[in-house]
C-alpha atoms as a PDB file:
ATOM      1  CA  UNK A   1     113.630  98.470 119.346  1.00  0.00           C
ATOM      2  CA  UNK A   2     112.885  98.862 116.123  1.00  0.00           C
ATOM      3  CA  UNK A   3     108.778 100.385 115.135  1.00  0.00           C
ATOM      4  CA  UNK A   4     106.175  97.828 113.004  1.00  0.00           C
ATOM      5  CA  UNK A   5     105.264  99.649 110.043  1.00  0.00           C
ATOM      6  CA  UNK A   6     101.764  99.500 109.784  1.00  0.00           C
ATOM      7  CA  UNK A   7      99.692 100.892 106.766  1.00  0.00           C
ATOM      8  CA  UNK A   8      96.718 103.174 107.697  1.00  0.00           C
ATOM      9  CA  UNK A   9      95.032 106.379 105.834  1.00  0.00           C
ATOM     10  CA  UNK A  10      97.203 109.310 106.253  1.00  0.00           C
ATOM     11  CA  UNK A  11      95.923 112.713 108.196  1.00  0.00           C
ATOM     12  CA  UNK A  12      98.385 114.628 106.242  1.00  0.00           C
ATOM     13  CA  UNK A  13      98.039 113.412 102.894  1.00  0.00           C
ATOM     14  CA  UNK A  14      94.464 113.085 102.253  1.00  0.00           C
ATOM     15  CA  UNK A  15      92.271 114.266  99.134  1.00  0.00           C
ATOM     16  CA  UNK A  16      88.545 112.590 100.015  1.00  0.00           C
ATOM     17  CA  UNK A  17      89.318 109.468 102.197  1.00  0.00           C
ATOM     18  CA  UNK A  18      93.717 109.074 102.921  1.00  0.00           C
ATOM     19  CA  UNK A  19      93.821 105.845 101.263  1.00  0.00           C
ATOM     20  CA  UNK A  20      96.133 106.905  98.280  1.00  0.00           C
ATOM     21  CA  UNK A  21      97.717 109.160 100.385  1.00  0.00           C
ATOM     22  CA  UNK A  22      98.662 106.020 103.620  1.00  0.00           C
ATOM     23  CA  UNK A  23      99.556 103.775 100.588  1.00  0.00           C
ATOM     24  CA  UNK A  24     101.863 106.037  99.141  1.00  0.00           C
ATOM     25  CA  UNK A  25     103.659 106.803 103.369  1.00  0.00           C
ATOM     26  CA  UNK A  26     103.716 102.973 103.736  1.00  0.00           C
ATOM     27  CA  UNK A  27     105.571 102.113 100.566  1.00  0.00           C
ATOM     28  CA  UNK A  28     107.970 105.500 100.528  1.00  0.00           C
ATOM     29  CA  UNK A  29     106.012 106.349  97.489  1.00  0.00           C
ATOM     30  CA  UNK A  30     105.230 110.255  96.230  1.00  0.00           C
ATOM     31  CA  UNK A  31     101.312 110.186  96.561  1.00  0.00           C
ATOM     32  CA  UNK A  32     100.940 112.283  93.110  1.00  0.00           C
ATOM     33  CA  UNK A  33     102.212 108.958  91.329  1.00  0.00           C
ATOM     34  CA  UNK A  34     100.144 106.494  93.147  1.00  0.00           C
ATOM     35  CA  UNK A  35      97.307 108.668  92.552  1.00  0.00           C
ATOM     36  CA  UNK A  36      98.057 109.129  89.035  1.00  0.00           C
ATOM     37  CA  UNK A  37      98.533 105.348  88.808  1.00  0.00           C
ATOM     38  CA  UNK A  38      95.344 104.635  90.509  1.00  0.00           C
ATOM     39  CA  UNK A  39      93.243 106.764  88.011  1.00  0.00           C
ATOM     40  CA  UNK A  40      94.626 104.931  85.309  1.00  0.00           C
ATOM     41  CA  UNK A  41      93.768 101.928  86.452  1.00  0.00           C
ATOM     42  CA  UNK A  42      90.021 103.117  87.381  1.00  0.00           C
ATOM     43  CA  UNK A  43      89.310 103.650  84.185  1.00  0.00           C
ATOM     44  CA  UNK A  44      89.505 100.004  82.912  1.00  0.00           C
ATOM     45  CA  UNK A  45      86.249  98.152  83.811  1.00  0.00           C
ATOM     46  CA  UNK A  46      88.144  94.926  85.105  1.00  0.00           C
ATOM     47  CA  UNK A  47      88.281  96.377  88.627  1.00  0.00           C
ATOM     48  CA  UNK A  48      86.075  99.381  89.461  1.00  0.00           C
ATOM     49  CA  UNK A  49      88.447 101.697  91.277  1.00  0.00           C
ATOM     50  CA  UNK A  50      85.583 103.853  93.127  1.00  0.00           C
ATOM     51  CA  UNK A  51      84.414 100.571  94.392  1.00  0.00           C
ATOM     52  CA  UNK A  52      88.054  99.301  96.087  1.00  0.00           C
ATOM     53  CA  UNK A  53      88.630 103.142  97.091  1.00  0.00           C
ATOM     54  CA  UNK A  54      85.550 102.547  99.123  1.00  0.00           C
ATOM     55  CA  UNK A  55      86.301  99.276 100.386  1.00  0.00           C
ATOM     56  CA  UNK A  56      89.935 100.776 101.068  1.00  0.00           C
ATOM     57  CA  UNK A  57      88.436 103.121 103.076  1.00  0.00           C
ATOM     58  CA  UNK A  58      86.628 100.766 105.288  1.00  0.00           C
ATOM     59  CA  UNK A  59      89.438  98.295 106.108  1.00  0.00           C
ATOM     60  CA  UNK A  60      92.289 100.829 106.621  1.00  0.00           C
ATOM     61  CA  UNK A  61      92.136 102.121 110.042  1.00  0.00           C
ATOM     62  CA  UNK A  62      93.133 105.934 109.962  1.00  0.00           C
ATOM     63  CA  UNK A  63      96.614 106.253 111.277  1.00  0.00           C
ATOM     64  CA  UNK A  64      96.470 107.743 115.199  1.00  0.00           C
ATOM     65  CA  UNK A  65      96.299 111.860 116.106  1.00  0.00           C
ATOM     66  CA  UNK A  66      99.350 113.478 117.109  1.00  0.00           C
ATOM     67  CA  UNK A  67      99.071 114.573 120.840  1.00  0.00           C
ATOM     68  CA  UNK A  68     101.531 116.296 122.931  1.00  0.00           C
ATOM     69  CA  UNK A  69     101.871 114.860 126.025  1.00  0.00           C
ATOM     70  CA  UNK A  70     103.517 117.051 129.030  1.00  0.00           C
ATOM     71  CA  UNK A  71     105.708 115.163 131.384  1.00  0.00           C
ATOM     72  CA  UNK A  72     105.005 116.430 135.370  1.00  0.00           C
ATOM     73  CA  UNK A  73     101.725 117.969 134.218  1.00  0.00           C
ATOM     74  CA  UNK A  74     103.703 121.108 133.098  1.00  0.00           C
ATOM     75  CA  UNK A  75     103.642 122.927 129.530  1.00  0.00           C
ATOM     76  CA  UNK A  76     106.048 124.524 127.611  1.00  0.00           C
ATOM     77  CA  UNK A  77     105.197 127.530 126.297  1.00  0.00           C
ATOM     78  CA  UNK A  78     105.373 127.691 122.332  1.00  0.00           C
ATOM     79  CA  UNK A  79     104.585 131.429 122.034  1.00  0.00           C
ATOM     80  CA  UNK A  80     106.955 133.707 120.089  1.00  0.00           C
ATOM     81  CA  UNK A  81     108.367 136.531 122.559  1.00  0.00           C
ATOM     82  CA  UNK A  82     107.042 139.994 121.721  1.00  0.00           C
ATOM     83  CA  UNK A  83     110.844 141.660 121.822  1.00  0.00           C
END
């Protein structure tokens, strides 16, 4: 079974919104480069880039939150012993 990649904002890698950051997980990409990339291209007035961050930010649904989920109702217990 193999999992649909599916590109939303990143939880991990996020600076103001996790667009740059979810762009960079999708594509395998180092976020510092995309980021770099994207400021570059901000500053030309062809496409205003605060205006597609924004938009970005809108469509791309934030990627899920991590639960852990306990099988039987029971925990495991994640605390260092005191020995």
């Amino acid at each position: 079974m193999t999992h649909k990649k599916q590109l939303t904002r990143s939880r991990n890698n996020r600076m103001v919104g996790g667009v740059i950051g979810g762009i960079s997980e999708y594509f395998g990409w180092d976020a510092t480069i995309v980021r770099v990339i994207y400021v570059i291209l901000s500053i030309f007035p062809v496409i205003p880039g605060i205006a597609l961050y924004i938009l970005a930010w809108i469509i791309i649904p934030d990627s899920p939150r991590r639960t852990h989920r306990y099988t039987h109702g029971s925990r495991k217990d994640i605390t260092p012993d005191d020995n």
